[in-house]
C-alpha atoms as a PDB file:
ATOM      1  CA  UNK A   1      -0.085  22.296   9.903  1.00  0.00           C
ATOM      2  CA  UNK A   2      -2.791  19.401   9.339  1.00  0.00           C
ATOM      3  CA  UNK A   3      -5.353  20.907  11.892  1.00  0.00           C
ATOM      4  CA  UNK A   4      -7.830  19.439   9.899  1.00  0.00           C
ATOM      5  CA  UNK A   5      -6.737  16.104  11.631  1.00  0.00           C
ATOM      6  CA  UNK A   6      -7.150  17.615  15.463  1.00  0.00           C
ATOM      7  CA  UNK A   7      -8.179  14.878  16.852  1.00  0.00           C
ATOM      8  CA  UNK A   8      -7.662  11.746  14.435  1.00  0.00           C
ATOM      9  CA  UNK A   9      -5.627   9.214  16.051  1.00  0.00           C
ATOM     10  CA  UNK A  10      -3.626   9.487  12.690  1.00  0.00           C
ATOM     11  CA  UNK A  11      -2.586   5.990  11.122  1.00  0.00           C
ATOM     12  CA  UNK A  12       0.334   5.939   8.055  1.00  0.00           C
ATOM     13  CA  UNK A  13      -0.974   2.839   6.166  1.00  0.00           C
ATOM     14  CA  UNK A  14       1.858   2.901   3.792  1.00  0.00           C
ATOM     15  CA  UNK A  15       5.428   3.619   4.077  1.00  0.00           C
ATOM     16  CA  UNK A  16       9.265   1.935   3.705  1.00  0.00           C
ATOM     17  CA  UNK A  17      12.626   1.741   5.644  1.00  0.00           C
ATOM     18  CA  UNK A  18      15.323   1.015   4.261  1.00  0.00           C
ATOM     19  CA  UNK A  19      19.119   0.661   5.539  1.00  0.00           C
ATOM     20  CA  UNK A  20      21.438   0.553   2.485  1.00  0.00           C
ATOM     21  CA  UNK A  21      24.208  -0.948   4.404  1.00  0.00           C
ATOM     22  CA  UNK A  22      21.899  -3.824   5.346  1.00  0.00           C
ATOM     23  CA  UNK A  23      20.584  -4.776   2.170  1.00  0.00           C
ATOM     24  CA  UNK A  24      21.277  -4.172  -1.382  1.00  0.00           C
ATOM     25  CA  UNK A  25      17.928  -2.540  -2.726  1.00  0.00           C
ATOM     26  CA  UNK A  26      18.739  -2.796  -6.268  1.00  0.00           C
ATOM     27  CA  UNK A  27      16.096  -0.948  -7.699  1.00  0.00           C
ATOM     28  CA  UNK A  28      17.775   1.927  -6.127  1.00  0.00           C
ATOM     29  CA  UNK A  29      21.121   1.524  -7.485  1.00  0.00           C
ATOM     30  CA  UNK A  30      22.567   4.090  -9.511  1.00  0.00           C
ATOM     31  CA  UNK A  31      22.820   1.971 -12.356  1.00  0.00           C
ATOM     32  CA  UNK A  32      19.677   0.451 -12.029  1.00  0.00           C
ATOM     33  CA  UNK A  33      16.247   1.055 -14.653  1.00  0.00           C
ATOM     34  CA  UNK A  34      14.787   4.574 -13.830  1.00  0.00           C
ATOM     35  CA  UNK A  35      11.562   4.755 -12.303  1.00  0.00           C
ATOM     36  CA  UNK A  36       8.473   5.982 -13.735  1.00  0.00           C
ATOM     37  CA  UNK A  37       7.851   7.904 -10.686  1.00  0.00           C
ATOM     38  CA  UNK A  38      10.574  10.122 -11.075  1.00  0.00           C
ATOM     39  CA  UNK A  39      14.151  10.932 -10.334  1.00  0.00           C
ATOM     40  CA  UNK A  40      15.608   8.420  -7.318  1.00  0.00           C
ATOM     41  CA  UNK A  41      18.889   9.903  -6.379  1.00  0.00           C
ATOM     42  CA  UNK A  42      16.697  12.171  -3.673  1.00  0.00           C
ATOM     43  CA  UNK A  43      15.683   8.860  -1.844  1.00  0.00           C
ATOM     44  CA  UNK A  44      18.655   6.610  -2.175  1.00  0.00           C
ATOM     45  CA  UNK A  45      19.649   6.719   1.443  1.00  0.00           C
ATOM     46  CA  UNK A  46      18.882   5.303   4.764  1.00  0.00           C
ATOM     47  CA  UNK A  47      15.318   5.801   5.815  1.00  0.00           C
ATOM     48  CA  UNK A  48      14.609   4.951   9.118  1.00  0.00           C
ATOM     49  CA  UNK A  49      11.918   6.188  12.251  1.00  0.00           C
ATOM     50  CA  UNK A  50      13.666   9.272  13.191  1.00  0.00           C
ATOM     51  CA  UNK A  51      13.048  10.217   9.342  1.00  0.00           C
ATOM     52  CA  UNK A  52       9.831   9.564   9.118  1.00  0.00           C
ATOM     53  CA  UNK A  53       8.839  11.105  12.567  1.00  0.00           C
ATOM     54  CA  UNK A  54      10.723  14.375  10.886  1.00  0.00           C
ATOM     55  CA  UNK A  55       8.785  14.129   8.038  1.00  0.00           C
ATOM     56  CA  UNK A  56       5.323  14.016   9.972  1.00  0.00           C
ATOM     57  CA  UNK A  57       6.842  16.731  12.248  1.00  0.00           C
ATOM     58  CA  UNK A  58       4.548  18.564  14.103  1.00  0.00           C
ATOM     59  CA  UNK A  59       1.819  16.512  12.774  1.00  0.00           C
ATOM     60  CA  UNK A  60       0.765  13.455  15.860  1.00  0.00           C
ATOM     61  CA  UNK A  61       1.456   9.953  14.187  1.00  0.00           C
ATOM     62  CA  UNK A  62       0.106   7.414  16.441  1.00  0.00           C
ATOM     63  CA  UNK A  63       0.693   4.075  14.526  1.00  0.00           C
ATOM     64  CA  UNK A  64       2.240   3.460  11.131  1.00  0.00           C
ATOM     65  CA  UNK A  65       2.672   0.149   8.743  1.00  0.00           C
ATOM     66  CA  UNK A  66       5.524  -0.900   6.583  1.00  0.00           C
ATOM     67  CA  UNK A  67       5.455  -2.271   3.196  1.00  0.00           C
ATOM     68  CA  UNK A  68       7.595  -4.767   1.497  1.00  0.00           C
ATOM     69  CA  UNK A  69      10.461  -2.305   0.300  1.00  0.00           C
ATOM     70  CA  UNK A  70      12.081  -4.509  -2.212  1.00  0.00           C
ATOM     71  CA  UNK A  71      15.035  -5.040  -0.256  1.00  0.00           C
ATOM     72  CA  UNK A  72      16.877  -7.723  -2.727  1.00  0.00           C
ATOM     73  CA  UNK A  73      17.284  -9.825   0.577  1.00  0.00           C
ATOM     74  CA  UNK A  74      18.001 -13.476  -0.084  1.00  0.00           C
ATOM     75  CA  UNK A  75      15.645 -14.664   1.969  1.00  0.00           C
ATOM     76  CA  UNK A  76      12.982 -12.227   2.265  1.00  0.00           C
ATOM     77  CA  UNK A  77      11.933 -13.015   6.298  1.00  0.00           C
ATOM     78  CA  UNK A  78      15.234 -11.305   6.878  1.00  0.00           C
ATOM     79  CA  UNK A  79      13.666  -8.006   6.049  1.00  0.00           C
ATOM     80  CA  UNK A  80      10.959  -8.991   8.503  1.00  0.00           C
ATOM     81  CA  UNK A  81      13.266  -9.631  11.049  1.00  0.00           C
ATOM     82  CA  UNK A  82      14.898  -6.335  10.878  1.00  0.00           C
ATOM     83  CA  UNK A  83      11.847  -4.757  11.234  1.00  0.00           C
ATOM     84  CA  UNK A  84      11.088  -6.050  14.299  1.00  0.00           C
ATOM     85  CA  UNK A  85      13.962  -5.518  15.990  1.00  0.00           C
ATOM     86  CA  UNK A  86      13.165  -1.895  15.235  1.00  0.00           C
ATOM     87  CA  UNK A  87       9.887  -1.934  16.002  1.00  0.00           C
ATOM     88  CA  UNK A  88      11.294  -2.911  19.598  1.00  0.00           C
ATOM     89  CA  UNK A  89      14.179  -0.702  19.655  1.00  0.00           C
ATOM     90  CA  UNK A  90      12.171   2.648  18.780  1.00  0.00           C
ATOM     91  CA  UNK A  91       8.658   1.754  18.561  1.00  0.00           C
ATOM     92  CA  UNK A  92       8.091   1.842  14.749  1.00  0.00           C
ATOM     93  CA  UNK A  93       7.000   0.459  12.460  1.00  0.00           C
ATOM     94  CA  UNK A  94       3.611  -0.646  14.228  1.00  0.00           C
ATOM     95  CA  UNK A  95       2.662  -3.325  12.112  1.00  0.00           C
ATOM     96  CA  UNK A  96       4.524  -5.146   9.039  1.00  0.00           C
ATOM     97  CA  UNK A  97       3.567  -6.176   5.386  1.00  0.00           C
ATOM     98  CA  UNK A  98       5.695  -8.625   3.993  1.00  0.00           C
ATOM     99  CA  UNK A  99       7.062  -9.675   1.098  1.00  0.00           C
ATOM    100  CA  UNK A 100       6.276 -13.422  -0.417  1.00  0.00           C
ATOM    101  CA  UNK A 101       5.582 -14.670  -4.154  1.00  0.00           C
ATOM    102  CA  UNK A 102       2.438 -16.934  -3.487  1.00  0.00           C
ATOM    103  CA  UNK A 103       2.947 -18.455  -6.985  1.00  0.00           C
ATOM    104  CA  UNK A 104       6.518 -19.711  -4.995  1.00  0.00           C
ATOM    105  CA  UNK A 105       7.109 -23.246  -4.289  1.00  0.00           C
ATOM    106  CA  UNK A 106       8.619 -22.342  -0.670  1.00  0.00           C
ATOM    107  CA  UNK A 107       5.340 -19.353  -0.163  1.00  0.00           C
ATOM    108  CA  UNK A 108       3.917 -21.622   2.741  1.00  0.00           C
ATOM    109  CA  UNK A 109       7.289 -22.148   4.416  1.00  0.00           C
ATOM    110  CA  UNK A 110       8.262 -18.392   4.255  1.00  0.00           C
ATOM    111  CA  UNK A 111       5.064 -17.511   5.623  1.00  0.00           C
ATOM    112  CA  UNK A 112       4.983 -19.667   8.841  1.00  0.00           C
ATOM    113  CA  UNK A 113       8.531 -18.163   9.351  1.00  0.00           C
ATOM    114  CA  UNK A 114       7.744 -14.791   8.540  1.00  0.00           C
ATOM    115  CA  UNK A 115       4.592 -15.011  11.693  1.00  0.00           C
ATOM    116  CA  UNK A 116       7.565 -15.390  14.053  1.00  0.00           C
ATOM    117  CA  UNK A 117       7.422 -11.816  14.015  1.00  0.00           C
ATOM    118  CA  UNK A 118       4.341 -10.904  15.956  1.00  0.00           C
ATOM    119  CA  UNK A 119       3.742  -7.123  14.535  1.00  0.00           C
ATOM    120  CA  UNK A 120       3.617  -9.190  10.962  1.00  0.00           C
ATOM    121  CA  UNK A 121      -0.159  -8.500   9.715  1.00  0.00           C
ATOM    122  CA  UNK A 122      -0.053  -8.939   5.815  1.00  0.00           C
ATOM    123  CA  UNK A 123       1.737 -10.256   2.609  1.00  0.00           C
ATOM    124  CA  UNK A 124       2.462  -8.466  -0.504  1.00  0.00           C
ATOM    125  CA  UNK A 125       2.905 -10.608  -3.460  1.00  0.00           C
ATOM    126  CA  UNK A 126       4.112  -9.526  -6.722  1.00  0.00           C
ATOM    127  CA  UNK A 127       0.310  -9.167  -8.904  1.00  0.00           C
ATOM    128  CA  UNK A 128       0.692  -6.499 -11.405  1.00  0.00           C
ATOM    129  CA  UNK A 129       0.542  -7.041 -15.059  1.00  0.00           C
ATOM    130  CA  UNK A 130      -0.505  -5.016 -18.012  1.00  0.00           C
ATOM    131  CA  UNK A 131      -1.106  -5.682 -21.897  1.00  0.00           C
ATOM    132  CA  UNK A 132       1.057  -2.683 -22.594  1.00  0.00           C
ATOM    133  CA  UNK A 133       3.836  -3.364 -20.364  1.00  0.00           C
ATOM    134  CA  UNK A 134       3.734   0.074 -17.727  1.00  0.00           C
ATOM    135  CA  UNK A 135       2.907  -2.567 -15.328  1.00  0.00           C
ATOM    136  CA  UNK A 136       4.832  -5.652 -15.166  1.00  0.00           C
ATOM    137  CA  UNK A 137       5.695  -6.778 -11.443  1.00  0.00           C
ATOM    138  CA  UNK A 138       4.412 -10.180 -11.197  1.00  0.00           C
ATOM    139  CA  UNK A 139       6.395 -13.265 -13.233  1.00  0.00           C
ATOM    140  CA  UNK A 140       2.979 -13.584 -15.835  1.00  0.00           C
ATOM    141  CA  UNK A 141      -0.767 -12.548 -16.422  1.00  0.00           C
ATOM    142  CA  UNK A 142      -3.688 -13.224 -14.173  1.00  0.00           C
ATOM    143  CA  UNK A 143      -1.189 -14.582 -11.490  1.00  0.00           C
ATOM    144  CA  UNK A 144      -4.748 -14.123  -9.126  1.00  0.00           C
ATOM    145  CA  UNK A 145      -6.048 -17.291 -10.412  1.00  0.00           C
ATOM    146  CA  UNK A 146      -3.100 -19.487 -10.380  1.00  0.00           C
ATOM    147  CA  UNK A 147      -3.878 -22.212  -8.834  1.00  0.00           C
ATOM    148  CA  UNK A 148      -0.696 -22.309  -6.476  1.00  0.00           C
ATOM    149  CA  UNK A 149      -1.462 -18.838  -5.553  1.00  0.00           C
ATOM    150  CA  UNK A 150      -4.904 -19.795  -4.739  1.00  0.00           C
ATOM    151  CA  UNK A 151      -3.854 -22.554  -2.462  1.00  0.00           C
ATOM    152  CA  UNK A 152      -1.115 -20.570  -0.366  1.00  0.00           C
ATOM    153  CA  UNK A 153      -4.092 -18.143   0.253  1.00  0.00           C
ATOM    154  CA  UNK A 154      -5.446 -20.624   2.935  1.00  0.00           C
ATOM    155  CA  UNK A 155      -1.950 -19.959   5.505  1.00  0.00           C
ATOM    156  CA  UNK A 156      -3.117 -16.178   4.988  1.00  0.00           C
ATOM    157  CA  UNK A 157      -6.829 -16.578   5.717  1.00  0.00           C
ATOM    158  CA  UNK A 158      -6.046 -18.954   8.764  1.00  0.00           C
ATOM    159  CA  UNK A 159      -3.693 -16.296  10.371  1.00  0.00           C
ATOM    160  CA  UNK A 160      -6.006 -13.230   9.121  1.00  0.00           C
ATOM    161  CA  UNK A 161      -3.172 -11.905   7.159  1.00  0.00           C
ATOM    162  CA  UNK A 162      -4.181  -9.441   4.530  1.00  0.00           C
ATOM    163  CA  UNK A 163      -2.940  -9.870   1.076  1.00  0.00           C
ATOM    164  CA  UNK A 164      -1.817  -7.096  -0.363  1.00  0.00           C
ATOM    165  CA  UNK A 165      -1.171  -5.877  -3.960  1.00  0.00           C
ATOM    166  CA  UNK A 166      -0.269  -3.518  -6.802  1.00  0.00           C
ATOM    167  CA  UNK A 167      -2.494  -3.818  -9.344  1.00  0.00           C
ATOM    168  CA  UNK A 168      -3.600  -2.392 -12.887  1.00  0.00           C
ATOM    169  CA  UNK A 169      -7.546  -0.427 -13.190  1.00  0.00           C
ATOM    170  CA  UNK A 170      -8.149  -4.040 -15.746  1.00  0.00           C
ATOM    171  CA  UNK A 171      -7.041  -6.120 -13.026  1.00  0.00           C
ATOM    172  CA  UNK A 172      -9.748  -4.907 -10.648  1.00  0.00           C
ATOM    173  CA  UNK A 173     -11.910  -7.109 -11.942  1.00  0.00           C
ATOM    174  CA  UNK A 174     -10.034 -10.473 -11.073  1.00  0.00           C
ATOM    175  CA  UNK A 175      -9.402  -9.173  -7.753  1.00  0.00           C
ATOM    176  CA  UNK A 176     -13.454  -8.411  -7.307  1.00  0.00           C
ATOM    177  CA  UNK A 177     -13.187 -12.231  -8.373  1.00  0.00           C
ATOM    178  CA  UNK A 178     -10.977 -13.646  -6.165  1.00  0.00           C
ATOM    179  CA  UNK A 179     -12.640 -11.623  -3.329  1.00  0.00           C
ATOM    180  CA  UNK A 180     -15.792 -13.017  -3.825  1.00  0.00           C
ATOM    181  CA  UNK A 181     -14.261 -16.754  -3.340  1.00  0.00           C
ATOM    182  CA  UNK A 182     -11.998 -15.841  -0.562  1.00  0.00           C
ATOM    183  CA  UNK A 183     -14.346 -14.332   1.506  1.00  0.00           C
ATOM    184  CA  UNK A 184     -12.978 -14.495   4.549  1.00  0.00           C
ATOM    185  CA  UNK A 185      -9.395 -12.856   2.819  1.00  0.00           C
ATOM    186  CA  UNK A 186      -8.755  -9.510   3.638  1.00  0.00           C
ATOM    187  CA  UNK A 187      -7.535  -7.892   0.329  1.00  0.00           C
ATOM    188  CA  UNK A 188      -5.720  -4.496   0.227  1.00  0.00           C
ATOM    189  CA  UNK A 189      -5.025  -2.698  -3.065  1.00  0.00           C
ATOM    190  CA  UNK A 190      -2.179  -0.797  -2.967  1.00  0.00           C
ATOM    191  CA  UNK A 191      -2.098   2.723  -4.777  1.00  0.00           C
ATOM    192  CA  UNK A 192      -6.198   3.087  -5.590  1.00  0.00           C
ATOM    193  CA  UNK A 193      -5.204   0.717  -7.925  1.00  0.00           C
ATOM    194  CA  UNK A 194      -2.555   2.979 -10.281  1.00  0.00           C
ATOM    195  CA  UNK A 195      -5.600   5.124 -11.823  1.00  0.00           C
ATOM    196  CA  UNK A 196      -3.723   6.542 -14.321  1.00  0.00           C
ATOM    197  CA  UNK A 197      -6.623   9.002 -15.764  1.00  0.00           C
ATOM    198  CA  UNK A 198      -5.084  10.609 -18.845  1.00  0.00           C
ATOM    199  CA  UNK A 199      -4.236   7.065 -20.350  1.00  0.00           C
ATOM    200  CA  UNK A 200      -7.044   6.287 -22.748  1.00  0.00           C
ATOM    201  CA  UNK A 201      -9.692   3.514 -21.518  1.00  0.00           C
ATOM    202  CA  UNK A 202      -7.419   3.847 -17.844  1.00  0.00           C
ATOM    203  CA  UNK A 203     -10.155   5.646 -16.184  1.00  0.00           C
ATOM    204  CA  UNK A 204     -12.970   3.346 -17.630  1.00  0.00           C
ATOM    205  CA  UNK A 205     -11.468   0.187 -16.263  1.00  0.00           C
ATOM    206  CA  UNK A 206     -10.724   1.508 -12.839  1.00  0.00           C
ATOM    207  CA  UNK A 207     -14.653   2.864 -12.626  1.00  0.00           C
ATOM    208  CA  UNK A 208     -15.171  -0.504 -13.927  1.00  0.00           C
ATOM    209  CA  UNK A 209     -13.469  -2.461 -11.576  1.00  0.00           C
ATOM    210  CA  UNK A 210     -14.629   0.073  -8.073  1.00  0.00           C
ATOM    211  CA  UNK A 211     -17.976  -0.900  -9.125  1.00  0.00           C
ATOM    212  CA  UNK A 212     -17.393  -4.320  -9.224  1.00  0.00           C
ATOM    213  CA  UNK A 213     -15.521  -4.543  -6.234  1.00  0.00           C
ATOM    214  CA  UNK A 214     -18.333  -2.777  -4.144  1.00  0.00           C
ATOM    215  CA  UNK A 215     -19.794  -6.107  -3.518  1.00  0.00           C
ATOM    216  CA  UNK A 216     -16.674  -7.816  -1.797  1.00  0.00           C
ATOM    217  CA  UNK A 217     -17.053  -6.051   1.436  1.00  0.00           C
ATOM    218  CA  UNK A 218     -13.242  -8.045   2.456  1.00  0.00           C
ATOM    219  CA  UNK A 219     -11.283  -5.459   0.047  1.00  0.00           C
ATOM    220  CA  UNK A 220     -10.350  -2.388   0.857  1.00  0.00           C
ATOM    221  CA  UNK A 221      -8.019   0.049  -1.101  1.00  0.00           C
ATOM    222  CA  UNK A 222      -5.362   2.773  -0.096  1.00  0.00           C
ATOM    223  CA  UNK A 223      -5.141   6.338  -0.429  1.00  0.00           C
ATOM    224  CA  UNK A 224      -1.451   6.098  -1.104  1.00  0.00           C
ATOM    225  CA  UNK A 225       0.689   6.599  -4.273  1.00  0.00           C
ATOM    226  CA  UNK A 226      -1.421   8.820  -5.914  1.00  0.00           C
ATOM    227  CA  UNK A 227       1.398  10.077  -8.467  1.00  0.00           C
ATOM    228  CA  UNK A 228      -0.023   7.710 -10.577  1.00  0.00           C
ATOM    229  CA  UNK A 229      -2.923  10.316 -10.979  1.00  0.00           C
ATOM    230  CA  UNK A 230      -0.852  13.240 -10.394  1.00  0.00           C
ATOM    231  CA  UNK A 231       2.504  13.732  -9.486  1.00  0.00           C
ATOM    232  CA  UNK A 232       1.879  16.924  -6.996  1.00  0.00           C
ATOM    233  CA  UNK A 233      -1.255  15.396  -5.800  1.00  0.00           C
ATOM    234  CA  UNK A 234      -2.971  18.539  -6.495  1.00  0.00           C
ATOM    235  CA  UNK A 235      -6.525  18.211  -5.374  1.00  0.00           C
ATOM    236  CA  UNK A 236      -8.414  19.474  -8.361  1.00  0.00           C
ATOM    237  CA  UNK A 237      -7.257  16.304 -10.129  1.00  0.00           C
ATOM    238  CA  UNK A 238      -7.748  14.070  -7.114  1.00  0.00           C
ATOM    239  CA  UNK A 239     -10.999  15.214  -5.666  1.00  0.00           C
ATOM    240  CA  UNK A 240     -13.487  13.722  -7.946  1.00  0.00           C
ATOM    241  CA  UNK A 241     -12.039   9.922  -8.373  1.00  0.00           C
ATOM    242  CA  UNK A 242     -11.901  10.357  -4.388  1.00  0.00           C
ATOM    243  CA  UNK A 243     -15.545  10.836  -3.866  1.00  0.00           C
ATOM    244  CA  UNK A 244     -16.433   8.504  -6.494  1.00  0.00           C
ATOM    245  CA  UNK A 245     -14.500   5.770  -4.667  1.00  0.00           C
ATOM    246  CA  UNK A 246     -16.131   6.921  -1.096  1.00  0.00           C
ATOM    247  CA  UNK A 247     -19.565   6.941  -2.990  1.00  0.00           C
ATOM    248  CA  UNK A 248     -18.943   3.476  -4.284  1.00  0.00           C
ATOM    249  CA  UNK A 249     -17.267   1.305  -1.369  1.00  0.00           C
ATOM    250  CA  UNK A 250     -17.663   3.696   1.243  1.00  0.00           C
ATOM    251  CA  UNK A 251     -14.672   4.848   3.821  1.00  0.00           C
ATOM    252  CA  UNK A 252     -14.991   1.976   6.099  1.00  0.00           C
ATOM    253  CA  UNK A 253     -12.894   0.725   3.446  1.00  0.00           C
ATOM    254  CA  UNK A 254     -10.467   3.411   2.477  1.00  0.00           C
ATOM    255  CA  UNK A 255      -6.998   3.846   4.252  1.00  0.00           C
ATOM    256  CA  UNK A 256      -4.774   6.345   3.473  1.00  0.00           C
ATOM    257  CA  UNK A 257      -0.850   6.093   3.608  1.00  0.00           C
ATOM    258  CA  UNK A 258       2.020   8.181   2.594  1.00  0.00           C
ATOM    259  CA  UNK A 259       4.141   6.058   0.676  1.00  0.00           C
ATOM    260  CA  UNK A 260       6.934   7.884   2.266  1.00  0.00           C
ATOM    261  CA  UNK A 261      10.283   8.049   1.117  1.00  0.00           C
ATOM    262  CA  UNK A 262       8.661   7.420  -2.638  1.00  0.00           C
ATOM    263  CA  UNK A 263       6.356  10.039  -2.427  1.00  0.00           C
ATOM    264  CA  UNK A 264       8.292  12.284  -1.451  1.00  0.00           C
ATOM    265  CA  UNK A 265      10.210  12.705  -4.694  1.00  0.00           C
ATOM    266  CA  UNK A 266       7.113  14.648  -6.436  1.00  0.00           C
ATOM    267  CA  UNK A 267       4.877  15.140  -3.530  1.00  0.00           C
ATOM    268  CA  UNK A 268       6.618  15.672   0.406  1.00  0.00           C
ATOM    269  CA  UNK A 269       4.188  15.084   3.469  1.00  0.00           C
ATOM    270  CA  UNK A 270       3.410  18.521   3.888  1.00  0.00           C
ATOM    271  CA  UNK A 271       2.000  18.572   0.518  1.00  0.00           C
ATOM    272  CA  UNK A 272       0.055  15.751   0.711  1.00  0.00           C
ATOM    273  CA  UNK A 273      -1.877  16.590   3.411  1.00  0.00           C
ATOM    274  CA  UNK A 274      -2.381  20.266   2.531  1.00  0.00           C
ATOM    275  CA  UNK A 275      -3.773  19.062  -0.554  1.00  0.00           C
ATOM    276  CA  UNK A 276      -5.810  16.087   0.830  1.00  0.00           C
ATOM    277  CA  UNK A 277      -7.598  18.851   3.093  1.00  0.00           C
ATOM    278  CA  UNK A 278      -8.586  20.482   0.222  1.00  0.00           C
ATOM    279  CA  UNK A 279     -10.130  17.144  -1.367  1.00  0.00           C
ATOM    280  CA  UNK A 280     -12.159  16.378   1.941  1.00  0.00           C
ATOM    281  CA  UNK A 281     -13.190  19.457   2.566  1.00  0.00           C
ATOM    282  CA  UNK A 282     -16.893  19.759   3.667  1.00  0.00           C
ATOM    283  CA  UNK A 283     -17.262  15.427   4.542  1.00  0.00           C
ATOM    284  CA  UNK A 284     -18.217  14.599   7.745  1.00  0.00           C
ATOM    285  CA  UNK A 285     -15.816  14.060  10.280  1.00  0.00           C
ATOM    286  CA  UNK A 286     -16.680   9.990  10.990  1.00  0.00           C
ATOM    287  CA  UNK A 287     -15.233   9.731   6.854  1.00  0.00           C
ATOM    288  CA  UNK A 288     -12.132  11.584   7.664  1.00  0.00           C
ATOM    289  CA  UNK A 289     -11.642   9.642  10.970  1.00  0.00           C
ATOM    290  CA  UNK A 290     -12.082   6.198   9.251  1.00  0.00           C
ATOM    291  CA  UNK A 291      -9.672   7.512   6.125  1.00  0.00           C
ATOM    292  CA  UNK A 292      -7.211   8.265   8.479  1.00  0.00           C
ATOM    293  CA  UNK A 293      -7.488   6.004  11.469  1.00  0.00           C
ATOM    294  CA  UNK A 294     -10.329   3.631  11.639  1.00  0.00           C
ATOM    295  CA  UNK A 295      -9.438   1.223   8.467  1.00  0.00           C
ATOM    296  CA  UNK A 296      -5.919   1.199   9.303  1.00  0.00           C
ATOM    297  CA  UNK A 297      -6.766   0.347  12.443  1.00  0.00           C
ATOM    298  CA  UNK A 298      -9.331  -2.595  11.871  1.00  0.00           C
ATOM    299  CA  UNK A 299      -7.477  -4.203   9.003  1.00  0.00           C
ATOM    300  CA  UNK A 300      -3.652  -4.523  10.704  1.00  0.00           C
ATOM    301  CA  UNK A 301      -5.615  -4.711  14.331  1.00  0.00           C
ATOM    302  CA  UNK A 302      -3.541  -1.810  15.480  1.00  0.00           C
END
């Protein structure tokens, strides 16, 4: 399985944990809103590192980062801490992503106590907002030029901390903005930016906003959550919005994650990979290496 990555030190840019006795996760509740990914009953159970080394099987992970899972923690640094004590019981995760609202009051404080865990390397903040309301995740429009958000930027850029984000194909363009005057930011979209390429205009805006973000050489953008463009991941679909991305920001800049346990409900490891063969089939071997490995690497300095 995967021989196509014989030899790639392989990095999982995007996944979760979660421990349902720890923390209340309400999104997956059984009486909770259903998802737009699919069914969750198939996921709402502990996920820890001895399920996602089973899910990788046979296939050599070598580093991994974890994402913000939505825990419905209080005080979000507690989800932090857990990690870490993981991360030193078994190894895994090998770097963290955490979870602060910039546009928050307290944002600065939870940050400084979120860096008492040294495998923390980023902050996700709620961003995502669309007109037609697929996409609502942050607490109002254009939340990237808020000028409280812009200020708790500087804690992130002074402990190179990537911000990272969910975002709409429209919003592209404010994040190519905010890129440009953050310069020294490192920006991470999460998703390849929810391309959704049978919605009307969708595709458009996301070609749009890859262009415009090839000249902000601080954001890069994951390989991860592709149901958004189809649910199986099959690679007919995938293949040409791939290369388009590669030909426009190059894959110095592309990381690719598995969004494991999420994924898994339409599209399972195995899958993904068989399928993400097929789309990389015939590119040189430094693109697949920095796809899965090098970025990863360079942005959470793995």
């Amino acid at each position: 399985m995967a021989h196509w990555l014989d030899g790639i030190a392989l990095v999982d840019g995007h996944h979760h944990f979660w421990d349902l006795d720890r923390f209340p996760y309400r999104w997956l509740a059984p009486d909770a809103p259903s998802a737009r990914f699919g069914d969750k009953a198939s996921i709402s159970k502990n996920y820890l590192p001895k399920d996602h080394l089973a899910a990788f099987g046979k296939v050599p992970l070598t580093a991994c980062v974890h994402v913000q899972a939505n825990c419905g923690a209080d005080d979000p640094v507690d989800e932090t801490r857990w990690l870490q004590s993981l991360c030193e019981e078994t190894g895994w995760p090998s770097a963290i992503v955490a979870e602060v609202d910039l546009c928050h009051a307290q944002a600065q404080e939870q940050i400084t106590r979120h860096l008492e865990h040294h495998s923390l390397r980023g902050i996700r903040t709620p961003v995502a907002w669309d007109d037609a309301g697929r996409w609502r995740v942050a607490s109002k429009p254009e939340v990237l030029r808020d000028p409280v958000f812009r200020h708790n930027l500087a804690v992130l850029e002074a402990n190179d901390l990537c911000l990272e984000c969910v975002v709409v194909p429209a919003q592209l363009n404010e994040v190519a903005e905010l890129a440009s005057e953050h310069p020294a930011l490192k920006i991470v979209i999460n998703h390849l930016g929810t391309l959704e390429p049978d919605i009307p205009d969708n595709l458009a805006q996301w070609q749009q906003g890859i262009a415009a973000l090839a000249a902000t050489p601080n954001v890069a953008i994951k390989l991860s959550g592709l149901w958004t463009m189809n649910r199986g991941w099959d690679a007919e679909v995938l293949r040409p919005h791939v290369l388009h991305l590669l030909s426009s920001i190059g894959a110095g800049r592309i990381l690719y994650g598995s969004n494991l346990p999420v994924e898994s409900v339409n599209c399972p490891l195995g899958r993904q990979l068989e399928q993400l063969e097929r789309v990389f089939s015939g590119l040189p071997r430094d693109v697949i290496d920095a796809v899965f490995s090098q970025t990863a690497r360079r942005i959470y300095r793995l």
